[in-house]
Protein backbone atom coordinates (compact mmCIF):
# COMPACT_ATOMS: atom_id res chain seq x y z
CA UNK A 1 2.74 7.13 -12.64
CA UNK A 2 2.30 3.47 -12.26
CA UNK A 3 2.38 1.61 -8.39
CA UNK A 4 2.98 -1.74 -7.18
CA UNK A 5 2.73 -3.70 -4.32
CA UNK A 6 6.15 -4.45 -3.32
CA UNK A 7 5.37 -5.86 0.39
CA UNK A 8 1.77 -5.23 2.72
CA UNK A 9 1.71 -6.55 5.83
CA UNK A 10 -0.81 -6.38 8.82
CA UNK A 11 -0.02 -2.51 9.46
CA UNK A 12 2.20 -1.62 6.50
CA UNK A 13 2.34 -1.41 2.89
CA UNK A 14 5.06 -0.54 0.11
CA UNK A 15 4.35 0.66 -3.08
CA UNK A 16 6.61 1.10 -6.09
CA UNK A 17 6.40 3.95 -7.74
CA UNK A 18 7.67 3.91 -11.50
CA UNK A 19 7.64 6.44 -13.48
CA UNK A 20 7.09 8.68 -10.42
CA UNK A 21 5.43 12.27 -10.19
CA UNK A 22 6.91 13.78 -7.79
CA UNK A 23 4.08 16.86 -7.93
CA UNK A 24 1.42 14.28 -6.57
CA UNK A 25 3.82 12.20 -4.29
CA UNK A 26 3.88 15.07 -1.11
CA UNK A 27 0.20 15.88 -1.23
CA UNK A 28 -0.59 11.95 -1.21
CA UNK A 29 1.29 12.51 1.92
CA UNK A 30 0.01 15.01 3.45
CA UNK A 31 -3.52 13.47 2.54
CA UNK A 32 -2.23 10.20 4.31
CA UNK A 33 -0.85 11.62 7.72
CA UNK A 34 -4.57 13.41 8.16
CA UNK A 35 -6.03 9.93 8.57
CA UNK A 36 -5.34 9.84 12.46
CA UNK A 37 -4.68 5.79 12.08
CA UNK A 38 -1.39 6.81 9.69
CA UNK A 39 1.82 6.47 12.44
CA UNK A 40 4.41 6.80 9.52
CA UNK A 41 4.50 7.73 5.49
CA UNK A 42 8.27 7.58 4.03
CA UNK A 43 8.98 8.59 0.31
CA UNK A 44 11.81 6.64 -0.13
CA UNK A 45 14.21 7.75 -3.31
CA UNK A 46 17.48 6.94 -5.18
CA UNK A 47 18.48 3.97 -3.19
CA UNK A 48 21.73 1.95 -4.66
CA UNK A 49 19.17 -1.29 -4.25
CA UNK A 50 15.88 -0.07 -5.54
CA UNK A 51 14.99 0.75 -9.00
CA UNK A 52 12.04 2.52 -8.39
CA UNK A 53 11.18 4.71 -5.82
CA UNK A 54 8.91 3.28 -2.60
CA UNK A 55 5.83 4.80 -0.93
CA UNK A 56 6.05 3.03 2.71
CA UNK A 57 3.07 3.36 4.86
CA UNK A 58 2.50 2.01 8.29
CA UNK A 59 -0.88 2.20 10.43
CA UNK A 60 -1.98 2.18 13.95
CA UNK A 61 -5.07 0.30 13.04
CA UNK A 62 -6.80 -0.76 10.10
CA UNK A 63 -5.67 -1.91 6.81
CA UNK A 64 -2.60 0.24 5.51
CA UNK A 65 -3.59 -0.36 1.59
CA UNK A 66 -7.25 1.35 2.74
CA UNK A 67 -6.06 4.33 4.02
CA UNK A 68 -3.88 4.75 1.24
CA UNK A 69 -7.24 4.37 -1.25
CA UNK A 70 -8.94 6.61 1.14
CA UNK A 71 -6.08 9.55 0.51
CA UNK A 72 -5.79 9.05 -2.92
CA UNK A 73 -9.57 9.38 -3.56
CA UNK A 74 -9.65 12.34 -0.76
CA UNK A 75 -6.85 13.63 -3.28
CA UNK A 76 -8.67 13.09 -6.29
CA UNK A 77 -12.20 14.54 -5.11
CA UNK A 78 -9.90 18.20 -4.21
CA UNK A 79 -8.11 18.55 -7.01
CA UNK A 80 -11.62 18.21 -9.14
CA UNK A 81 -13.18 20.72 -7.22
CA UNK A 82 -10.26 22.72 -8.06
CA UNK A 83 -11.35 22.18 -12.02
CA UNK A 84 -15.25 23.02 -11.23
C-alpha cells in the first residue's frame, strides 16, 4: 500500500491510500485512537470524487502526521513480536 499527503494542517492530516490493504487500515486505527491526543480517525472509501481512498486524522494537540508515525511504528513493533 502506498500513502500520500493529500492535505495536513495544524491538527489534521489526510492521507491517500492507493492500492489500499484494508487488513492493516482498522488496526492503524485502533493504534491511532490509543494516542489520547487523537479526537477523530475516518477511513474514508468509494467516494464519487476521490480515486483513492483517505485516512483523515485530526488531533487535540501535537502534530497529526506524528501520531500517525507513532501508530504505525507501535503497529509495526506488535506485529514483529507476533513473528518472534
Amino acid at each position: 500500500m502506498k500513502t500520500y499527503i493529500v492535505e495536513k494542517t495544524d491538527n489534521s492530516i489526510s492521507l491517500g491510500l492507493k492500492d489500499k490493504d484494508v487488513t492493516i487500515i482498522q488496526p492503524l486505527i485502533d493504534m491511532l485512537y490509543r494516542n489520547p491526543d487523537v479526537v477523530l480517525v475516518r477511513h474514508i472509501e468509494k467516494h464519487p470524487e476521490l480515486e483513492d481512498n483517505i485516512l483523515f486524522v485530526q488531533v487535540g494537540k501535537g502534530d497529526p502526521l506524528t501520531a500517525l508515525k507513532q501508530a504505525a511504528d507501535s503497529l509495526s513493533e506488535y506485529f514483529a513480536e507476533l513473528l518472534s
